[in-house]
Protein backbone atom coordinates (compact mmCIF):
# COMPACT_ATOMS: atom_id res chain seq x y z
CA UNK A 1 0.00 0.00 0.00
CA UNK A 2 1.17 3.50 -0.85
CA UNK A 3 -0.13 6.01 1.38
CA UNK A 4 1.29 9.90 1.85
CA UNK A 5 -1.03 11.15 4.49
CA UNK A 6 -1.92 9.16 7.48
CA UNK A 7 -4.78 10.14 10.53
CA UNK A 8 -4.31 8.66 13.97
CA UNK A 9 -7.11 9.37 16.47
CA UNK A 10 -6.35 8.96 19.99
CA UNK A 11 -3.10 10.84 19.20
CA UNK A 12 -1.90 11.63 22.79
CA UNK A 13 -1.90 8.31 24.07
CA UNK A 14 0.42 5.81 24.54
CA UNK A 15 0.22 4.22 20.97
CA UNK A 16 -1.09 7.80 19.57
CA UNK A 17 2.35 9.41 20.22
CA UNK A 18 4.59 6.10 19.46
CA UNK A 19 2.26 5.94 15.74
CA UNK A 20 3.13 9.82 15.31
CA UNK A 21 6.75 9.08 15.72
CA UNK A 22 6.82 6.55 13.52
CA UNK A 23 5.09 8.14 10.71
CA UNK A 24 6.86 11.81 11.31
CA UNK A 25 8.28 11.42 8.03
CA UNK A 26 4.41 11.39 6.54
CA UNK A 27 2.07 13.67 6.13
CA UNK A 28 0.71 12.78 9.93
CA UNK A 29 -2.59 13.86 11.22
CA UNK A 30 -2.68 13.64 14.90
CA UNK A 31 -6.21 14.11 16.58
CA UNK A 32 -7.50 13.50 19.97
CA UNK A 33 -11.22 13.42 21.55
CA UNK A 34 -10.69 17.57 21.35
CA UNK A 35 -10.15 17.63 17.58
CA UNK A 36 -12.85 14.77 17.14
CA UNK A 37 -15.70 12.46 18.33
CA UNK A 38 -15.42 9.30 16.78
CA UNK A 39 -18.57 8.90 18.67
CA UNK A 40 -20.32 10.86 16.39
CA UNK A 41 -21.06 9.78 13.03
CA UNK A 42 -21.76 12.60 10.96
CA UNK A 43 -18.50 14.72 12.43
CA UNK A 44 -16.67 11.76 11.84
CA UNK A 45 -17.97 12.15 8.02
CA UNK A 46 -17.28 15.63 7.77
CA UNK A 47 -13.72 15.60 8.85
CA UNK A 48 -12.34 12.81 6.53
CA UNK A 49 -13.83 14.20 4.03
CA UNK A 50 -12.37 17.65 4.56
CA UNK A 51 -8.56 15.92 5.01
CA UNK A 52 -9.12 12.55 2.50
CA UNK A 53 -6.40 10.83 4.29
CA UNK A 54 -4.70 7.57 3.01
CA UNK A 55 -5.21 5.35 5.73
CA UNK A 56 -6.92 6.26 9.68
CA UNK A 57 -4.92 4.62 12.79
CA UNK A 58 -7.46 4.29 15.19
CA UNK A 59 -5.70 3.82 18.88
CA UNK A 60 -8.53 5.79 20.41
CA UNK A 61 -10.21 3.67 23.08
CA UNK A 62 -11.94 3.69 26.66
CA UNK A 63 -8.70 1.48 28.49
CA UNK A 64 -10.28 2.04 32.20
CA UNK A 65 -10.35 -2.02 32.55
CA UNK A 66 -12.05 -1.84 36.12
CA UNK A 67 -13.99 1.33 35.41
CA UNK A 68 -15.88 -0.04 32.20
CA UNK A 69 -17.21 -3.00 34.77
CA UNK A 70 -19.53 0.02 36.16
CA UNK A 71 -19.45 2.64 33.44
CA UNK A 72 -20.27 -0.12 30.60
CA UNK A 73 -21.40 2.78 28.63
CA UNK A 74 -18.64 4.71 28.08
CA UNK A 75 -16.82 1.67 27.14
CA UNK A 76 -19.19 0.46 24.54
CA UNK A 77 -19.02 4.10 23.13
CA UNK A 78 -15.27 4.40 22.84
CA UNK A 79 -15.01 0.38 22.16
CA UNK A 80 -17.36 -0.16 19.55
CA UNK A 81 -19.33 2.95 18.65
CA UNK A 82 -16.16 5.08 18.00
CA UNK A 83 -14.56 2.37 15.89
CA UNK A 84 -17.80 1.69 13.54
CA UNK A 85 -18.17 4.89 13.01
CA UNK A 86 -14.69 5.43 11.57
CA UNK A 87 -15.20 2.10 9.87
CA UNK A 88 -18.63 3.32 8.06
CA UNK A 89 -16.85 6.64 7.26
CA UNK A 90 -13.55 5.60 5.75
CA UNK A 91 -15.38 2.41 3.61
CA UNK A 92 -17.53 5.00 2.37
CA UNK A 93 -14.36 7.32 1.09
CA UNK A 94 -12.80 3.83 0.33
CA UNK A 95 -10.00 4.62 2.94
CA UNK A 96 -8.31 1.81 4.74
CA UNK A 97 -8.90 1.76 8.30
CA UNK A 98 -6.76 0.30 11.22
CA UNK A 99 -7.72 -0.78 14.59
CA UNK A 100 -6.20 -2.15 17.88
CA UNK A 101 -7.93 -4.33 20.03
CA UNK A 102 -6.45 -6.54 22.96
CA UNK A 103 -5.86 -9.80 24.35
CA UNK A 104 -8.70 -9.20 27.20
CA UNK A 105 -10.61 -10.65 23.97
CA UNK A 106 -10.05 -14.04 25.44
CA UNK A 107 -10.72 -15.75 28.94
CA UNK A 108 -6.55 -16.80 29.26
CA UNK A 109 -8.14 -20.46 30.15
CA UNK A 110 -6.38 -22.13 27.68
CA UNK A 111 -2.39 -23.33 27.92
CA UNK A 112 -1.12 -22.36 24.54
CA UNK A 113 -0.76 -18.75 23.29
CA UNK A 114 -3.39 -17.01 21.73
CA UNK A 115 -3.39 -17.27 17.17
CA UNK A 116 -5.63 -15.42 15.11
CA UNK A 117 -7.85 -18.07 14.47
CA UNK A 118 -8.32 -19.01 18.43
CA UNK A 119 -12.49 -17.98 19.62
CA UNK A 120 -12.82 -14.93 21.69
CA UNK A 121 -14.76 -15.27 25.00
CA UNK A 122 -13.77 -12.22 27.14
CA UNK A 123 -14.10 -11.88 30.73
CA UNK A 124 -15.12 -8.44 31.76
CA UNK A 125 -17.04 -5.72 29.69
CA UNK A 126 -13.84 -4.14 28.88
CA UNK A 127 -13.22 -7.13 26.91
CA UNK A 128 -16.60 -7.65 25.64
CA UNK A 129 -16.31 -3.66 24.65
CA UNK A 130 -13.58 -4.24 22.45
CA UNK A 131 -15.07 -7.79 20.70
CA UNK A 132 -17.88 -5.53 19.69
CA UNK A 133 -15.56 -3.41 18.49
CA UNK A 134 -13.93 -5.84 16.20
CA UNK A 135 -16.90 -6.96 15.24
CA UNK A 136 -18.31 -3.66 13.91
CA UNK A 137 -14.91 -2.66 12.11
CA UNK A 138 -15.01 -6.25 10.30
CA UNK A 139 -18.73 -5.57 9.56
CA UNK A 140 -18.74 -2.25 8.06
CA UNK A 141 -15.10 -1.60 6.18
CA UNK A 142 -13.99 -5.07 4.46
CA UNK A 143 -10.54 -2.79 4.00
CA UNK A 144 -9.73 -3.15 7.32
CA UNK A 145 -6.34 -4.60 9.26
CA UNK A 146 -7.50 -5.41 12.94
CA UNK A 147 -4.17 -5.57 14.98
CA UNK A 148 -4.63 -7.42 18.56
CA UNK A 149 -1.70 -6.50 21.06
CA UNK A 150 -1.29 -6.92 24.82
CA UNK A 151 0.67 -4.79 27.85
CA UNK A 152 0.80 -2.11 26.02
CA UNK A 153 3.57 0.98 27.63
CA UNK A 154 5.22 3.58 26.54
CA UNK A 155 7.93 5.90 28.16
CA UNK A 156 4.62 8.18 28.31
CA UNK A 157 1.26 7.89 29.95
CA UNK A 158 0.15 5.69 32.93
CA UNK A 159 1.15 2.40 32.56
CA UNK A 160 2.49 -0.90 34.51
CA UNK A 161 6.39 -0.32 34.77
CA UNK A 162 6.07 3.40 35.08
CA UNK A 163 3.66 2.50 38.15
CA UNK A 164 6.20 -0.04 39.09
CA UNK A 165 9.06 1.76 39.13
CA UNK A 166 7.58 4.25 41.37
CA UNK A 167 6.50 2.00 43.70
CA UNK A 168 10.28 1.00 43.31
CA UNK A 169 10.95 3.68 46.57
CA UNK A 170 9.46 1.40 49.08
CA UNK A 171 10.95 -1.44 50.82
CA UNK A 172 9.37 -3.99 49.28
CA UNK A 173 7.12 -4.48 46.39
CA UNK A 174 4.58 -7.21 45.96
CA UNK A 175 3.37 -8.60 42.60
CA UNK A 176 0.80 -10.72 40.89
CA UNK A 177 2.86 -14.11 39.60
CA UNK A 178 -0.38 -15.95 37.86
CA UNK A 179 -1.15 -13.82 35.10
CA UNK A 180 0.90 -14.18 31.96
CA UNK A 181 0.77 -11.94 28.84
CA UNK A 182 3.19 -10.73 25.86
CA UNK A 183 4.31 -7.37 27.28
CA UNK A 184 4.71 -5.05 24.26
CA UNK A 185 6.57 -1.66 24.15
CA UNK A 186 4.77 1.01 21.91
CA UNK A 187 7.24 1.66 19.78
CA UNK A 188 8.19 -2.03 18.69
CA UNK A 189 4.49 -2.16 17.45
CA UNK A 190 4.59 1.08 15.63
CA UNK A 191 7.55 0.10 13.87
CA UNK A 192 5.33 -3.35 12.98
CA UNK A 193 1.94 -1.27 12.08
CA UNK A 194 3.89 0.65 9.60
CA UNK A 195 5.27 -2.96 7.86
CA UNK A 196 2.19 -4.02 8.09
CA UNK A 197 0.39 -0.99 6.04
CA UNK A 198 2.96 -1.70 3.53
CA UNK A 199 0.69 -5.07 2.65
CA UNK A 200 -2.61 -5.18 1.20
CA UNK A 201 -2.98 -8.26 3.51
CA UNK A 202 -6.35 -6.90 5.47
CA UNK A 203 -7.60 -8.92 8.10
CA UNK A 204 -6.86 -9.61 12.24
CA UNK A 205 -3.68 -9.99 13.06
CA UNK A 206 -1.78 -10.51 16.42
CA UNK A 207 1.35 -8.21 16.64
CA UNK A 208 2.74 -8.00 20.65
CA UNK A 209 6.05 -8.86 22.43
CA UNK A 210 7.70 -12.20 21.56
CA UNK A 211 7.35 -14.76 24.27
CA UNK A 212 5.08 -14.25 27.13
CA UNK A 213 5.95 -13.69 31.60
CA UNK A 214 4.04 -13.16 34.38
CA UNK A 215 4.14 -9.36 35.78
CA UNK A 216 6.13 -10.55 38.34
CA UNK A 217 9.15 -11.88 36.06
CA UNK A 218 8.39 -8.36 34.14
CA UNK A 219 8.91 -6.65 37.45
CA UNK A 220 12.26 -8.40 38.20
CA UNK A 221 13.00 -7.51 34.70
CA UNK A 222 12.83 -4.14 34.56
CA UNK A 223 14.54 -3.57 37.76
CA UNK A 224 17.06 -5.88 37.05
CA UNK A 225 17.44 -3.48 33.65
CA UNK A 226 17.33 -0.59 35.85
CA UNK A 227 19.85 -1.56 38.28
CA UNK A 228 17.16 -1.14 40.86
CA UNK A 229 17.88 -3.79 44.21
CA UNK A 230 14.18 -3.25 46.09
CA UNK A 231 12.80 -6.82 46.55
CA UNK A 232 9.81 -7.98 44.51
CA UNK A 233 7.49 -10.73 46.11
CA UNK A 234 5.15 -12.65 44.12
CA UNK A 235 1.47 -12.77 44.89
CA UNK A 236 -1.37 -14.51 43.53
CA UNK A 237 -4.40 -12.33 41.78
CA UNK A 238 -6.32 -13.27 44.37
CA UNK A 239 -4.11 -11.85 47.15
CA UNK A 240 -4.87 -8.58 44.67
CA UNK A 241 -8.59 -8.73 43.50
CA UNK A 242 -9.73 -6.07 41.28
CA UNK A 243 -13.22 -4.96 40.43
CA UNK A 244 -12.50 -6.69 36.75
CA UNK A 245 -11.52 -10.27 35.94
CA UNK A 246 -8.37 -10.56 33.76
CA UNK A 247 -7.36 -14.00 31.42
CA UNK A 248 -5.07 -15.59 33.56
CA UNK A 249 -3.16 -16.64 30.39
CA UNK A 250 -3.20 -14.61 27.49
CA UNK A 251 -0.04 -14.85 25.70
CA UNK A 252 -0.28 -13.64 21.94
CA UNK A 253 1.20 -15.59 19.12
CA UNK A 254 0.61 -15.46 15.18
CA UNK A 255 0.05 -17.55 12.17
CA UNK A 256 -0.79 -14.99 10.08
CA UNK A 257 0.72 -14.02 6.32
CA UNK A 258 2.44 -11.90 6.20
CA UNK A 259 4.27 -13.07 9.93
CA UNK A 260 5.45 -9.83 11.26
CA UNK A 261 7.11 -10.57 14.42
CA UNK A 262 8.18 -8.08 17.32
CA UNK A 263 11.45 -8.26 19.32
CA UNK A 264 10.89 -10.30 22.52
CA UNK A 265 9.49 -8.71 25.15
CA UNK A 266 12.57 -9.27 27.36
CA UNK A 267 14.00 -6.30 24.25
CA UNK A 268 11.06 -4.57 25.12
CA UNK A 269 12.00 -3.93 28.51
CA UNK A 270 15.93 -3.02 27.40
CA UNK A 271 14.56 -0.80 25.59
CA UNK A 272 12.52 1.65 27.34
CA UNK A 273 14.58 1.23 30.61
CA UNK A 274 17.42 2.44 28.34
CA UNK A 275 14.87 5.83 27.03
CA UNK A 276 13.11 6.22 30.89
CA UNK A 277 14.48 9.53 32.53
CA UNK A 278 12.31 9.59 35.07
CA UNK A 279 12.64 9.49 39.06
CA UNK A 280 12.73 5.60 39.83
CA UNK A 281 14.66 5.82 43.45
């Protein structure tokens, strides 16, 4: 695919900012819920028609996991309204539309990482949020790449080893050690989106950190990384309950073609406790 100008909604988060660095040497349209409501339809109409872009990024999305359990919704809107309505609007303009979703997609109660191919059954309405958001994008623009990732962070915005190296000033930390993922560092994924684009290969597609840990091992990890000595204890999710159930084992692979892997997730964590210049002692 050849494509000049590119539009990412939900520009100032996390995978908003590491999609604008990737693409700063396009013509890069970076809009937040300020600039536009994918919620509503008919602005959504108005301002791709105004700007024609090549190809929309959507990383816009309600990520309040616990929150969306009571405000179901605001998650539904952000989920799956926001992302249909981009869908209907850049099918219409024949525009090719991407979307993230997440491995919350599944219930983690199988042994195996999670393929392409594997059945959704998510566990909280965050989850069930984003499967109707797939479902709408596959519905309404057959153009469409559907990328699935997992543990998403970024040097920026709140996330799990920012949190965790804060908590790094105290004389002990404790950990959850029975859920497993595929920790993935913004900026590997950009990198992979923008191979991806390349491809008229539309469809749903898997694309997180090689391998999969626990956030325990990540923990250890990163301070390891960081040089950091507090003590990390592990602890089971039910010594931590949250308002929201997560998969206990949701470790992403793929068997899609084209195979676009990411570096391990191990790299992942090199590599933004190599960029972090925050406070972490």
């Amino acid at each position: 695919m050849t494509f000049r100008k590119v539009l990412i909604t939900g520009a100032q988060g996390q995978l908003g900012q590491a999609l604008q660095a990737q693409f700063s040497d396009h013509e890069a349209i970076a809009w937040d819920i300020q600039d536009l409501d994918i919620c509503e339809l008919e602005a959504v109409r108005k301002a791709l028609d105004k700007i024609r872009p090549d190809v929309v990024l959507n990383a816009a999305a309600f990520t309040q996991v616990d929150q969306a359990e009571t405000d179901q919704e605001a998650a539904y809107r952000g989920n799956a309204l926001g992302p249909k309505n981009l869908a209907l609007a850049t099918h219409e303009m024949s525009i090719p539309f991407m979307h993230f979703s997440t491995d919350y997609v599944f219930d983690g109660r199988q042994s195996r990482p999670y393929h392409e191919f594997d059945q959704p059954h998510p566990l909280s309405v965050y989850g069930q949020s984003k499967l109707a958001g797939e479902k709408e994008v596959k519905n309404a623009n057959p153009r469409h790449f559907l990328v699935r990732t997992a543990w998403l962070y970024h040097i920026v915005g709140k996330n799990f080893p920012r949190t965790i190296l804060r908590l790094s000033r105290q004389q002990q930390v404790r950990v959850v050690n029975d859920q497993f993922g595929s920790p993935t560092f913004a900026p590997h994924l950009a990198r992979a989106v923008a191979r991806l684009l390349e491809t008229d290969a539309y469809g749903t597609y898997h694309l997180a950190g090689s391998g999969g840990t626990s956030w325990y091992d990540f923990t250890n990890t990163l301070y390891q990384a960081r040089g950091i000595q507090t003590p990390v204890s592990p602890i089971s999710t039910a010594d931590y309950p949250l308002p929201a159930p997560r998969p206990a084992y949701a470790v992403l692979t793929s068997l899609q073609d084209p195979f676009i892997t990411l570096p391990s997730w191990e790299e992942g964590v090199r590599d933004f406790a190599a960029q972090w210049k925050g406070e972490d002692s």
